[in-house]
Protein backbone atom coordinates (compact mmCIF):
# COMPACT_ATOMS: atom_id res chain seq x y z
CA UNK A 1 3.27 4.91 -11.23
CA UNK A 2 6.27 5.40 -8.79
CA UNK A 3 8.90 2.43 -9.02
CA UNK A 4 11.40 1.92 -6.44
CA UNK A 5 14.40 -0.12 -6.92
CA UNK A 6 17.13 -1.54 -5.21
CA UNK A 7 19.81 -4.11 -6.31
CA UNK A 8 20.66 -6.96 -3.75
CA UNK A 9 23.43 -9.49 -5.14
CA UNK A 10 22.60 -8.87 -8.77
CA UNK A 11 18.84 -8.81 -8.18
CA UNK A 12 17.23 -5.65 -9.13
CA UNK A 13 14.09 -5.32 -6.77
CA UNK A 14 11.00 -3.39 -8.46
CA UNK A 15 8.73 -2.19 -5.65
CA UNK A 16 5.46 -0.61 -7.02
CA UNK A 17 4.77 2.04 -4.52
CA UNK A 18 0.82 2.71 -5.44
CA UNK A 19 -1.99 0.68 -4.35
CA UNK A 20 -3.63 -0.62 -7.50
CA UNK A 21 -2.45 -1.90 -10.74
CA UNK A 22 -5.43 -1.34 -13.52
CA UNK A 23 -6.36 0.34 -16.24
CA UNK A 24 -5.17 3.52 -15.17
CA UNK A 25 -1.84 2.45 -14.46
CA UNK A 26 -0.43 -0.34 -16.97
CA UNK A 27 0.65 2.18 -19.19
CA UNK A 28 2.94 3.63 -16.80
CA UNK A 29 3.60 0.28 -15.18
CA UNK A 30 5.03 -1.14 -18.42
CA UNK A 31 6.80 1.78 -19.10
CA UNK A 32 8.85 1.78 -16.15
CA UNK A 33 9.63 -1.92 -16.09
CA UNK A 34 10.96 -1.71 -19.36
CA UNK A 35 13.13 1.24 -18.55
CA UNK A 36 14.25 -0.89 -15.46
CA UNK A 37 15.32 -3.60 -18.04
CA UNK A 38 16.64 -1.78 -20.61
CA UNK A 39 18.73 -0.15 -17.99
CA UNK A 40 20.67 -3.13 -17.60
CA UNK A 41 18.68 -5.69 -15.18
CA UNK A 42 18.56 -9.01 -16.10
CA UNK A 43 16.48 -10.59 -13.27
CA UNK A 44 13.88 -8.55 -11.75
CA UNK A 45 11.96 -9.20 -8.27
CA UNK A 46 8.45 -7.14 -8.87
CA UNK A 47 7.88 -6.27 -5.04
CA UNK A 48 3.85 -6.24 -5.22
CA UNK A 49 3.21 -5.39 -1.18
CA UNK A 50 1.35 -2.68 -1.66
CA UNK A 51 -0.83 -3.48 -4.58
CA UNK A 52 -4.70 -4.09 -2.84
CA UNK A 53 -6.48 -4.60 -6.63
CA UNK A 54 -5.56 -5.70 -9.71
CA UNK A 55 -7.87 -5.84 -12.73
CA UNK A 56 -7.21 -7.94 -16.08
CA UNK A 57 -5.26 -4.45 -17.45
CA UNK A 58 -3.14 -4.82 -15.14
CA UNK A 59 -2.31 -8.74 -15.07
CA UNK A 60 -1.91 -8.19 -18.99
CA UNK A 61 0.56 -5.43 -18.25
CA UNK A 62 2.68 -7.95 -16.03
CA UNK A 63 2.88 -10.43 -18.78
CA UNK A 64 3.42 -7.66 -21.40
CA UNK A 65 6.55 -6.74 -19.40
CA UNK A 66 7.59 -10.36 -19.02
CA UNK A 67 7.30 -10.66 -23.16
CA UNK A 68 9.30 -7.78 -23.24
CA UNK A 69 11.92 -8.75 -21.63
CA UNK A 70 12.67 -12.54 -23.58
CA UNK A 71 13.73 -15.47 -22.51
CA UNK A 72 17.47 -13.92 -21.45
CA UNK A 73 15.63 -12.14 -18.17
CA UNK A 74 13.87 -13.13 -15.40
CA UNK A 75 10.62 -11.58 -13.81
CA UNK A 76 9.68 -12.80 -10.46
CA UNK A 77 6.96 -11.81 -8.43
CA UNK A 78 6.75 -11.11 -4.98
CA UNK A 79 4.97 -10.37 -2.03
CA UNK A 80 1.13 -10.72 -3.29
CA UNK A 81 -1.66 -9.44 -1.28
CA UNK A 82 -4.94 -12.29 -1.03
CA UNK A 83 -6.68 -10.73 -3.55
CA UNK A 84 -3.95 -10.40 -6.10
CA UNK A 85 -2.67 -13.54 -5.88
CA UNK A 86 -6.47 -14.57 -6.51
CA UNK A 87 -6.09 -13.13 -9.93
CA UNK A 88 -2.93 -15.00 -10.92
CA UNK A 89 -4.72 -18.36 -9.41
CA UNK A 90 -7.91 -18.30 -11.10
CA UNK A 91 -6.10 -16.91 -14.40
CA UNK A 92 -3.45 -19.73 -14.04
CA UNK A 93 -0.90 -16.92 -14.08
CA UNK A 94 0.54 -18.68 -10.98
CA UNK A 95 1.61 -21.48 -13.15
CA UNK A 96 3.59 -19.33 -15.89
CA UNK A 97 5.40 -16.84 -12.79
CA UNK A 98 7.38 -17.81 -10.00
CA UNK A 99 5.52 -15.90 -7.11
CA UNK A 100 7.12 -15.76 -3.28
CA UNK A 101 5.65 -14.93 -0.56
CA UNK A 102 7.97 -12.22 0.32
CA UNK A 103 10.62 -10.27 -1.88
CA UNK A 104 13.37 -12.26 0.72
CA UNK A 105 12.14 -15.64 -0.34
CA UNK A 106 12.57 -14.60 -3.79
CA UNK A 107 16.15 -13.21 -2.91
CA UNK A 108 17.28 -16.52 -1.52
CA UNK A 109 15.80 -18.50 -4.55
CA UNK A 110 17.96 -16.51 -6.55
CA UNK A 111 20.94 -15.67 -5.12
CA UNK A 112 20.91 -20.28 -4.87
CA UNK A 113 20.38 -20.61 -8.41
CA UNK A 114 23.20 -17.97 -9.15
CA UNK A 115 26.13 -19.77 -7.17
């Protein structure tokens, strides 16, 4: 899975550039946020505007990657399509991750809580 990523203000945004996250995919998924960490980013805005479907693989690779990176980093997620954000609702995902409606709103937030 191709991750692009950009740094606004501090922020490191993660923008998954396929168009499912699943089964196929979490392996690489988790990889690649964890090298994003690791490489030094401490709060992380997952851009998610592309991603149509996401099965429970995938939702378990999003908290894996959260886990991973403690309680010293942030994950954020942004920019969910209906029918992903319908997986974090009836999961009750929405209540453990800060989700934005757009990677901007998510920007703001924390660019606020950082000065």
């Amino acid at each position: 899975m191709e991750i692009e990523t950009k740094v606004v203000d501090g922020i490191t945004v993660a923008k998954l550039c396929d168009t499912r996250l699943d089964a196929a995919q979490a392996v690489r998924f988790k990889e690649g946020l964890r090298e994003i960490s690791e490489g030094g980013a401490n709060h992380i805005v997952l851009d998610m505007t592309d991603i149509a479907f996401m099965d429970s693989s995938g939702l378990g690779a999003v908290v894996t990657v959260m886990k991973q990176m403690g309680r010293d980093k942030t994950l954020e997620l942004a920019s969910l399509t209906v029918a992903v954000a319908k997986v974090f609702t009836l999961t009750r995902m929405d209540k453990v991750f800060a989700i934005y409606a757009t990677v901007d709103d998510a920007l703001s937030k924390g660019m606020k809580a950082a000065g």
